[in-house]
PDB file of N, CA and C in Angstrom:
ATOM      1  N   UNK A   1       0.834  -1.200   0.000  1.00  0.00           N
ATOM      2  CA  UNK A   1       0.000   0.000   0.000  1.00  0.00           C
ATOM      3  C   UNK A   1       0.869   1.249   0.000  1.00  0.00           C
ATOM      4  N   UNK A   2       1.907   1.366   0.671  1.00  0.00           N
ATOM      5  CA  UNK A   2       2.614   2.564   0.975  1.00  0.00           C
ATOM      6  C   UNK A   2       3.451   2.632  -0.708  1.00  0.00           C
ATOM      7  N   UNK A   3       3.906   1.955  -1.533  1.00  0.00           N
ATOM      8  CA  UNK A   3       4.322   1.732  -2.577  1.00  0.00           C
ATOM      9  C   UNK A   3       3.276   2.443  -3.770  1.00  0.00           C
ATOM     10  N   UNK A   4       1.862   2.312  -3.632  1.00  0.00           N
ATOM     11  CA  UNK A   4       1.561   2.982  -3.973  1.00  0.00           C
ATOM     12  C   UNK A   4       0.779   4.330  -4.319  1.00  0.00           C
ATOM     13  N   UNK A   5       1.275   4.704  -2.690  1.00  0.00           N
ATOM     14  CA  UNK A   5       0.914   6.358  -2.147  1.00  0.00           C
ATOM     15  C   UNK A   5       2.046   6.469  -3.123  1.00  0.00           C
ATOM     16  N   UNK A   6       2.718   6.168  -2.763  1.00  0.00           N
ATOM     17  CA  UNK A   6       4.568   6.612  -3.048  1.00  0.00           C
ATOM     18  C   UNK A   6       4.394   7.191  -4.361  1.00  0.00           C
ATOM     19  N   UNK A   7       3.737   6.047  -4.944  1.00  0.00           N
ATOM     20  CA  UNK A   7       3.561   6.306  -6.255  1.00  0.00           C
ATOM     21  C   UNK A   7       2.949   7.292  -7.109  1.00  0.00           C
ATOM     22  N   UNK A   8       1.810   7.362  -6.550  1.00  0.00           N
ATOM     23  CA  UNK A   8       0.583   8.242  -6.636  1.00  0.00           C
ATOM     24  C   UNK A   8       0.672   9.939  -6.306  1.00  0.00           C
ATOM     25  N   UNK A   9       1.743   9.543  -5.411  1.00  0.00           N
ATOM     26  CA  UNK A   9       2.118  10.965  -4.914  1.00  0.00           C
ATOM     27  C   UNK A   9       3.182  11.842  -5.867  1.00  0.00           C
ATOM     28  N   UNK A  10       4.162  10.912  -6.466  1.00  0.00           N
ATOM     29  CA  UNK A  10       5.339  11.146  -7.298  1.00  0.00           C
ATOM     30  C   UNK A  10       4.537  11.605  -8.891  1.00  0.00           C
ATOM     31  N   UNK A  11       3.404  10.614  -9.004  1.00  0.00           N
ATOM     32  CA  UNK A  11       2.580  11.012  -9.915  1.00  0.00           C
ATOM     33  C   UNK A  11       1.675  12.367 -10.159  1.00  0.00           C
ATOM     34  N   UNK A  12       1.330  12.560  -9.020  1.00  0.00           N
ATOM     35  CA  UNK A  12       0.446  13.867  -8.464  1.00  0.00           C
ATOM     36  C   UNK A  12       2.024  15.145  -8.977  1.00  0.00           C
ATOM     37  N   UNK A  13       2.266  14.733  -8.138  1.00  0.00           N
ATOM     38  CA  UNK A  13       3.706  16.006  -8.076  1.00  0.00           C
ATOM     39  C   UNK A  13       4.054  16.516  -9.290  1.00  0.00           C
ATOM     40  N   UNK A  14       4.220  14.852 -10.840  1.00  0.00           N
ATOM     41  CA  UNK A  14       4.719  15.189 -12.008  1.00  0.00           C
ATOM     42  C   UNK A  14       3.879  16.075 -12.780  1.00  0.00           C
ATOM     43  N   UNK A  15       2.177  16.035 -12.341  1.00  0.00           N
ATOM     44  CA  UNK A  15       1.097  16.657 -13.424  1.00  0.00           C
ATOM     45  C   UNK A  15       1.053  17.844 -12.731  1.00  0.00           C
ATOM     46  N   UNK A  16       1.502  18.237 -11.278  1.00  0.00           N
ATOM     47  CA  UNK A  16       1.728  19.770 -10.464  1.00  0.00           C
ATOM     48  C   UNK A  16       2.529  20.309 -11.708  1.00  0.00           C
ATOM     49  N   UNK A  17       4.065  19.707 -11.711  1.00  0.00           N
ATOM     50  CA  UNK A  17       5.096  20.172 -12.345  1.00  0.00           C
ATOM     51  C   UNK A  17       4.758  20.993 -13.508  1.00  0.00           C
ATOM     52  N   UNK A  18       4.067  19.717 -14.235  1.00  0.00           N
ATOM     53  CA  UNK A  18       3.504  19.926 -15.785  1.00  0.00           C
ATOM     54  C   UNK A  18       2.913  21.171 -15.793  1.00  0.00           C
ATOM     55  N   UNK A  19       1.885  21.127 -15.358  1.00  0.00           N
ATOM     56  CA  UNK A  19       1.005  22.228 -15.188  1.00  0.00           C
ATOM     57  C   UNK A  19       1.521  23.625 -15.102  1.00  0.00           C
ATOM     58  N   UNK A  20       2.352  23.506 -13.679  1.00  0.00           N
ATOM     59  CA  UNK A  20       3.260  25.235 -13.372  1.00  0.00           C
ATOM     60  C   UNK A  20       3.771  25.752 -14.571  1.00  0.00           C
ATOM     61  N   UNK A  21       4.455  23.743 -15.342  1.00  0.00           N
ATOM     62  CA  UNK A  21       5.229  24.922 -16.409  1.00  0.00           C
ATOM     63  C   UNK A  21       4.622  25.252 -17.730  1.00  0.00           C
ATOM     64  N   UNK A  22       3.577  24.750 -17.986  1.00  0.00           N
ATOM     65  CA  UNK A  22       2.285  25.371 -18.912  1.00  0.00           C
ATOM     66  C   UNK A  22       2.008  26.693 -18.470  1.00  0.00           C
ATOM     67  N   UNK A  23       1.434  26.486 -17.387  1.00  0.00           N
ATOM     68  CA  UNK A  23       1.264  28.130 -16.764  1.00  0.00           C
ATOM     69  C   UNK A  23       1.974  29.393 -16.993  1.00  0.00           C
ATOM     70  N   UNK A  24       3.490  28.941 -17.041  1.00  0.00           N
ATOM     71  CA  UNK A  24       4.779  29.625 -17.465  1.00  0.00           C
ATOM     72  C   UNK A  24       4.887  29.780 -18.859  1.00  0.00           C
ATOM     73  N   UNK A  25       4.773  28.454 -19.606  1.00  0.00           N
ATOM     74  CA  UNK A  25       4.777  29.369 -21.252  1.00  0.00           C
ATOM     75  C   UNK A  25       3.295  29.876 -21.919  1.00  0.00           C
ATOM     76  N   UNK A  26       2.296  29.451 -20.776  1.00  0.00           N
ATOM     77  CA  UNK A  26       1.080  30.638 -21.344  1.00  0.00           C
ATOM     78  C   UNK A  26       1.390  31.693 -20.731  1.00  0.00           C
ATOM     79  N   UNK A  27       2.113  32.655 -19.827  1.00  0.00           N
ATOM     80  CA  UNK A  27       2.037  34.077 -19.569  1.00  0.00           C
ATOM     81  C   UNK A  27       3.529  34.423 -20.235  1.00  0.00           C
ATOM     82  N   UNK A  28       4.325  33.503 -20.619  1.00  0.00           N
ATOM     83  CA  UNK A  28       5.399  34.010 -21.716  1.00  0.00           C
ATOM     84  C   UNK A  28       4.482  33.619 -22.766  1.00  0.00           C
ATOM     85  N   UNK A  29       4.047  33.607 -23.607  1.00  0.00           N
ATOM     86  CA  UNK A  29       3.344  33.883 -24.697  1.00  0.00           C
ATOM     87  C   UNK A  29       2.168  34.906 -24.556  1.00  0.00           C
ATOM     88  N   UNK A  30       1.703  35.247 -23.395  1.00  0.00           N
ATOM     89  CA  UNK A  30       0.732  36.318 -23.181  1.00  0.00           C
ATOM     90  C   UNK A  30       1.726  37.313 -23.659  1.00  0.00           C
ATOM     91  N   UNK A  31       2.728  37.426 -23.025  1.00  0.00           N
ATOM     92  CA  UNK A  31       3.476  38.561 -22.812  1.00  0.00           C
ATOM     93  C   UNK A  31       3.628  38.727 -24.246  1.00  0.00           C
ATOM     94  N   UNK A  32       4.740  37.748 -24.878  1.00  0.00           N
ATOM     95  CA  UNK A  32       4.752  38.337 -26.529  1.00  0.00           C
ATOM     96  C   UNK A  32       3.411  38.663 -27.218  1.00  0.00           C
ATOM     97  N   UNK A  33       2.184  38.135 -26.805  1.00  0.00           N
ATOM     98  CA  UNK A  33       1.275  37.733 -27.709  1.00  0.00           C
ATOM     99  C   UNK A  33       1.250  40.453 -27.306  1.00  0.00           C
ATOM    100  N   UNK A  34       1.282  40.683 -26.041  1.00  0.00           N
ATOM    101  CA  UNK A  34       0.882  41.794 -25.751  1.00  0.00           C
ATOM    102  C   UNK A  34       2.179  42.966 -26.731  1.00  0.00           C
ATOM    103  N   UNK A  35       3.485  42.497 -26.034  1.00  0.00           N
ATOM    104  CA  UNK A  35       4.620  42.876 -27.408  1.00  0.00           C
ATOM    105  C   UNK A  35       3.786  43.552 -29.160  1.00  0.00           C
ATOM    106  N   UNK A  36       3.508  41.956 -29.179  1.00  0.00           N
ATOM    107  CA  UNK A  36       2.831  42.516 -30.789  1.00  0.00           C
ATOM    108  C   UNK A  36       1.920  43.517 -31.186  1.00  0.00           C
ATOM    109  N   UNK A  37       1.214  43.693 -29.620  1.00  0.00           N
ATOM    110  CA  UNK A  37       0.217  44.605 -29.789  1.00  0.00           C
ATOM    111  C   UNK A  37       0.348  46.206 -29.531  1.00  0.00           C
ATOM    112  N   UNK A  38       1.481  45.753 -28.821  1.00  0.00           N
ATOM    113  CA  UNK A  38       2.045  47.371 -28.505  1.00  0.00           C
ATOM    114  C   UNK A  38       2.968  47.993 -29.559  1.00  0.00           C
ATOM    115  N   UNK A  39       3.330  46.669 -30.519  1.00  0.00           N
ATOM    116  CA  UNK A  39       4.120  47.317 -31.345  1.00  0.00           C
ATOM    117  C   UNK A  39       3.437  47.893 -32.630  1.00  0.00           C
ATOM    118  N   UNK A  40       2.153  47.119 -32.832  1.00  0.00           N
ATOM    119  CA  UNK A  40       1.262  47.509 -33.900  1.00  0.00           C
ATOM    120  C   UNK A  40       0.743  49.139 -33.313  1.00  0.00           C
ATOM    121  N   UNK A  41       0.090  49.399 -32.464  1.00  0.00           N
ATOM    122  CA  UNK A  41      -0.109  50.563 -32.056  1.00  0.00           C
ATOM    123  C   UNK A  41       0.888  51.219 -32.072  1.00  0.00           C
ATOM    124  N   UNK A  42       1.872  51.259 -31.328  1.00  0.00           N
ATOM    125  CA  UNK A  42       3.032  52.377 -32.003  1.00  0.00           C
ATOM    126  C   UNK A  42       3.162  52.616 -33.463  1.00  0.00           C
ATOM    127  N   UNK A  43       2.643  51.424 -34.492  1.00  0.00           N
ATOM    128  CA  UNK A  43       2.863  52.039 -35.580  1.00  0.00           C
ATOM    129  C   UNK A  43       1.719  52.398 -36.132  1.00  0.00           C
ATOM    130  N   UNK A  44       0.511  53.061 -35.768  1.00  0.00           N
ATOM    131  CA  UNK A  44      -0.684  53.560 -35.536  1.00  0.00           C
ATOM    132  C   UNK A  44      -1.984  52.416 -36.007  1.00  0.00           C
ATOM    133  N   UNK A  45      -1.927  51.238 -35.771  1.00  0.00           N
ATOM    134  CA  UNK A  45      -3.203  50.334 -36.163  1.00  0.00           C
ATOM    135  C   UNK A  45      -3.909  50.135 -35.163  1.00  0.00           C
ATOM    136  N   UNK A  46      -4.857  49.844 -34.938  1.00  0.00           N
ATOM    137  CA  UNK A  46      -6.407  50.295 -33.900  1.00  0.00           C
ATOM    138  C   UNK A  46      -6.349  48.854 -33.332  1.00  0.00           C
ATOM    139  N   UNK A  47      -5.679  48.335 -31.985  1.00  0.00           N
ATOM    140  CA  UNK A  47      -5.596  46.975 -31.626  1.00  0.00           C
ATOM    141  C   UNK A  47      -7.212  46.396 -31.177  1.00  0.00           C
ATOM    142  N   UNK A  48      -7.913  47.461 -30.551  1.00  0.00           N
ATOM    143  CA  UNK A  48      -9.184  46.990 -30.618  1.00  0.00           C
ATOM    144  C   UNK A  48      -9.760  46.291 -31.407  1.00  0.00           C
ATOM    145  N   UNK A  49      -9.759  46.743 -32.964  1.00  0.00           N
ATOM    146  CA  UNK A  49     -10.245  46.428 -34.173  1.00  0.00           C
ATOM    147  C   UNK A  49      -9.520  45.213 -34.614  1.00  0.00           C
ATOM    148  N   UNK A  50      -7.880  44.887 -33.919  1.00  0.00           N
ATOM    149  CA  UNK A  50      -7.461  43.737 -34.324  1.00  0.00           C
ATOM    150  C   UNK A  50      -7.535  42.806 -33.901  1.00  0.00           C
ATOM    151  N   UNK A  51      -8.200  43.177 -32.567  1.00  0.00           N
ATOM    152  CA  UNK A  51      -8.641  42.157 -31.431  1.00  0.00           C
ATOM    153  C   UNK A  51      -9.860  41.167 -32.021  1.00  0.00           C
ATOM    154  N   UNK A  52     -10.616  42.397 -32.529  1.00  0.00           N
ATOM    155  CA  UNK A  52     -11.903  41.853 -33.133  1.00  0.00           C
ATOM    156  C   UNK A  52     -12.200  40.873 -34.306  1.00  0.00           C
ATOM    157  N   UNK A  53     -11.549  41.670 -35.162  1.00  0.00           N
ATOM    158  CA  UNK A  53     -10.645  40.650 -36.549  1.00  0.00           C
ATOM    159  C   UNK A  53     -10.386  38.548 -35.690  1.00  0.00           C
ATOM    160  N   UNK A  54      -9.296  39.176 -34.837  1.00  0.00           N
ATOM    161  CA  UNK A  54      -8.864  37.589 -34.430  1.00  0.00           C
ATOM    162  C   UNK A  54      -9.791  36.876 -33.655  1.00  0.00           C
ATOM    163  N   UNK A  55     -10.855  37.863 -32.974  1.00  0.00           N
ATOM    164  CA  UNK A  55     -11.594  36.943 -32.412  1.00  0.00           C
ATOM    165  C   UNK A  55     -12.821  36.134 -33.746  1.00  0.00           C
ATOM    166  N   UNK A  56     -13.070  37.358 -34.840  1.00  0.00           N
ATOM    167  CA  UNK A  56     -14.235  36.925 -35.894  1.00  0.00           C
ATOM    168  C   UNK A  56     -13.446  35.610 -36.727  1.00  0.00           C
ATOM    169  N   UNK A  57     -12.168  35.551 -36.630  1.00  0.00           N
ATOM    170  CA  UNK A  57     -10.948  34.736 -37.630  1.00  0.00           C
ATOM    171  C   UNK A  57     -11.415  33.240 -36.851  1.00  0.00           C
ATOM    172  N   UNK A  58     -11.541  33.446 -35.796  1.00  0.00           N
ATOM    173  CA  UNK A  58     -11.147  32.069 -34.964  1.00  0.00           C
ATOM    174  C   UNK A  58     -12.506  31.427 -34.937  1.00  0.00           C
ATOM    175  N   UNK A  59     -13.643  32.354 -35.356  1.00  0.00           N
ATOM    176  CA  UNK A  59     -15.186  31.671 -35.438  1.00  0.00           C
ATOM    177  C   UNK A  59     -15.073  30.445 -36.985  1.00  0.00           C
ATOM    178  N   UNK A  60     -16.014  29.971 -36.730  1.00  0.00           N
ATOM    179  CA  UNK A  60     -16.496  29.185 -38.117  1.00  0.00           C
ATOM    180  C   UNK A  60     -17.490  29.915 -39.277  1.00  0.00           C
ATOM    181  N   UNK A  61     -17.345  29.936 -40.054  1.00  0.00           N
ATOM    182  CA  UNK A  61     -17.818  30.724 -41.142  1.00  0.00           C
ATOM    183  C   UNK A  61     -19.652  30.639 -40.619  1.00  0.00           C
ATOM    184  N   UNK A  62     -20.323  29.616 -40.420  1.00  0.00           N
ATOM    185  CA  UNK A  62     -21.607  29.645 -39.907  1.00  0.00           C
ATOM    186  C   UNK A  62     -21.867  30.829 -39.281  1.00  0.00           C
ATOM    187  N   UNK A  63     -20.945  30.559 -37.851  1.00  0.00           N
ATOM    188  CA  UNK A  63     -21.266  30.804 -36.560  1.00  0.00           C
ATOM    189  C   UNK A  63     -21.101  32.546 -36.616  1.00  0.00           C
ATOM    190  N   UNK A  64     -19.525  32.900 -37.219  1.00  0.00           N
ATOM    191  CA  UNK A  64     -19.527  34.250 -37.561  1.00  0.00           C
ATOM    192  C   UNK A  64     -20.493  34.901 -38.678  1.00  0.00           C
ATOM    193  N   UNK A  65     -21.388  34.481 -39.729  1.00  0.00           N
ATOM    194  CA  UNK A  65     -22.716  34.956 -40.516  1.00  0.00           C
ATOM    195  C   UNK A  65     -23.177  34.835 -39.858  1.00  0.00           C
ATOM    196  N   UNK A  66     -23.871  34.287 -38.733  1.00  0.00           N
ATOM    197  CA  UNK A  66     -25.159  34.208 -37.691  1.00  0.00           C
ATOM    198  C   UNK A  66     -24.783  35.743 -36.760  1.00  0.00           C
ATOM    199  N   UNK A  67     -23.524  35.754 -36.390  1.00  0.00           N
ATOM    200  CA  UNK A  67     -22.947  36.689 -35.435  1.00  0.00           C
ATOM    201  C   UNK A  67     -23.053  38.207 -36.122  1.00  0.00           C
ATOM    202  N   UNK A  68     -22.385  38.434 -37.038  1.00  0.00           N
ATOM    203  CA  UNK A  68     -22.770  39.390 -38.102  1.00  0.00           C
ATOM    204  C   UNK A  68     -24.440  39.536 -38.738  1.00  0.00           C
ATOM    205  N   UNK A  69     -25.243  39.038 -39.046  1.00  0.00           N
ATOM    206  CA  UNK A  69     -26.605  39.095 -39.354  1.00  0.00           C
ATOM    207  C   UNK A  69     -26.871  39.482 -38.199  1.00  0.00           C
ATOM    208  N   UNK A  70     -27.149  39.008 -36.746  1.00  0.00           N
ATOM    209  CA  UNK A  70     -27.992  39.394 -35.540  1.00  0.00           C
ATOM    210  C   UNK A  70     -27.068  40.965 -35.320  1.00  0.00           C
ATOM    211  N   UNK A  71     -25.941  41.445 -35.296  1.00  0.00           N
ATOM    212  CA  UNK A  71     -25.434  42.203 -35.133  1.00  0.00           C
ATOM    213  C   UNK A  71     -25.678  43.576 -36.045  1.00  0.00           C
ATOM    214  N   UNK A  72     -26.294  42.807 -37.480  1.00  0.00           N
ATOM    215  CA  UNK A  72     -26.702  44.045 -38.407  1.00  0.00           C
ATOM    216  C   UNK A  72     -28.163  44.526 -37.992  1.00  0.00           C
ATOM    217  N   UNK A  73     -28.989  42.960 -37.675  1.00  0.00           N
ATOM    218  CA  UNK A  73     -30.231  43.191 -36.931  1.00  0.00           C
ATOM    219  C   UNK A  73     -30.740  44.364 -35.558  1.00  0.00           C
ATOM    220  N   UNK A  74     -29.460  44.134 -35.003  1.00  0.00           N
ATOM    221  CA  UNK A  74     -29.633  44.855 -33.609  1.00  0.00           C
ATOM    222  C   UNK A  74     -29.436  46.377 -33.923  1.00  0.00           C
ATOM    223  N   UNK A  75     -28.596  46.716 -34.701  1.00  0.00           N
ATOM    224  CA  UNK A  75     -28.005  47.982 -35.344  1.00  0.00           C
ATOM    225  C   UNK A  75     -29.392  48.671 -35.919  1.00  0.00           C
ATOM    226  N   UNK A  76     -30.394  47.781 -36.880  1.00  0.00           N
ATOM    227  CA  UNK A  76     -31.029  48.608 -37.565  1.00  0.00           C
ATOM    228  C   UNK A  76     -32.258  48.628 -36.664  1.00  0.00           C
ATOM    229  N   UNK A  77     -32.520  48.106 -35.780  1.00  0.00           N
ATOM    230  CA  UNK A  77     -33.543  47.961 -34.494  1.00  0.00           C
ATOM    231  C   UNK A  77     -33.008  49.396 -33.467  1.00  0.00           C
ATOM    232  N   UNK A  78     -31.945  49.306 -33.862  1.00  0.00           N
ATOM    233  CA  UNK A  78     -31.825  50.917 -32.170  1.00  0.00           C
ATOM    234  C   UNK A  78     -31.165  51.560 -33.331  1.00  0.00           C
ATOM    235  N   UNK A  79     -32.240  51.914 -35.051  1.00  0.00           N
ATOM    236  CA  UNK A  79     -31.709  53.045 -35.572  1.00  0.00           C
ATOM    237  C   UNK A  79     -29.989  53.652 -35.723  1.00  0.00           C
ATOM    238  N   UNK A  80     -28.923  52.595 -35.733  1.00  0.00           N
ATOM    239  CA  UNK A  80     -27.756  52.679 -36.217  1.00  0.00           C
ATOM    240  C   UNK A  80     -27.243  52.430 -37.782  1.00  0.00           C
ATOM    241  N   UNK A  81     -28.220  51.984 -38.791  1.00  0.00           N
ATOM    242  CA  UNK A  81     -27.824  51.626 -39.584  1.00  0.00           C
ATOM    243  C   UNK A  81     -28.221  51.709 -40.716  1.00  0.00           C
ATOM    244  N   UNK A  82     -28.074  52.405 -41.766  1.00  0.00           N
ATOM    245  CA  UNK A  82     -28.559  53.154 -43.083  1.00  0.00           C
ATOM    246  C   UNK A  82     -29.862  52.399 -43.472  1.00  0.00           C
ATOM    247  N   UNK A  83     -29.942  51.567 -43.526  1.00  0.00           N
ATOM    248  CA  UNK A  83     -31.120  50.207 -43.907  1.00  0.00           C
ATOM    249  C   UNK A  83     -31.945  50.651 -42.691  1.00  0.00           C
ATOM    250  N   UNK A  84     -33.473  50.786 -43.579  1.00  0.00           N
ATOM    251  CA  UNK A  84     -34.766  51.122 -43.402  1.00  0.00           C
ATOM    252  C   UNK A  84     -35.584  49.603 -42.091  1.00  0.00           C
ATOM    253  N   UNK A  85     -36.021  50.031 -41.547  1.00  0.00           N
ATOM    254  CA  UNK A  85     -36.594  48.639 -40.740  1.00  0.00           C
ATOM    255  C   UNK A  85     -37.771  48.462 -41.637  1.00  0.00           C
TER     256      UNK A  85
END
């Protein structure tokens, strides 16, 4: 039995390990991922707008036309949008 606490424990410890150091190259890649963004703005591009871009990039073509249609919908409902209701 104690053989395999031993075990279990050495096991526990290795997926701790794992983990911390995931943790570590997701906030070193936060960090560059923020780099890129500070460097695009210094050279005057609107990171908001690029934010938006990567988040519409990472949808599925469906899911982003559904997202865009309800979004043109809502626009011409609270009078934002050249198109007549």
């Amino acid at each position: 039995m104690e053989d395999t606490v031993k075990i279990t424990a050495e096991e526990l410890k290795s997926y701790i390990e794992r983990i911390e150091e995931l943790e570590q190259e997701k906030k070193d890649v936060q960090d560059h991922i923020r780099d890129v963004y500070a460097k695009a703005a210094d050279e005057g591009w609107d990171t908001k707008v690029m934010k938006q871009i990567i988040r519409l990039r990472k949808m599925d073509d469906d899911d982003r036309e559904e997202q865009e249609m309800l979004l043109d919908n809502y626009k011409r409902v609270l009078g934002m949008s050249d198109e007549e209701d």
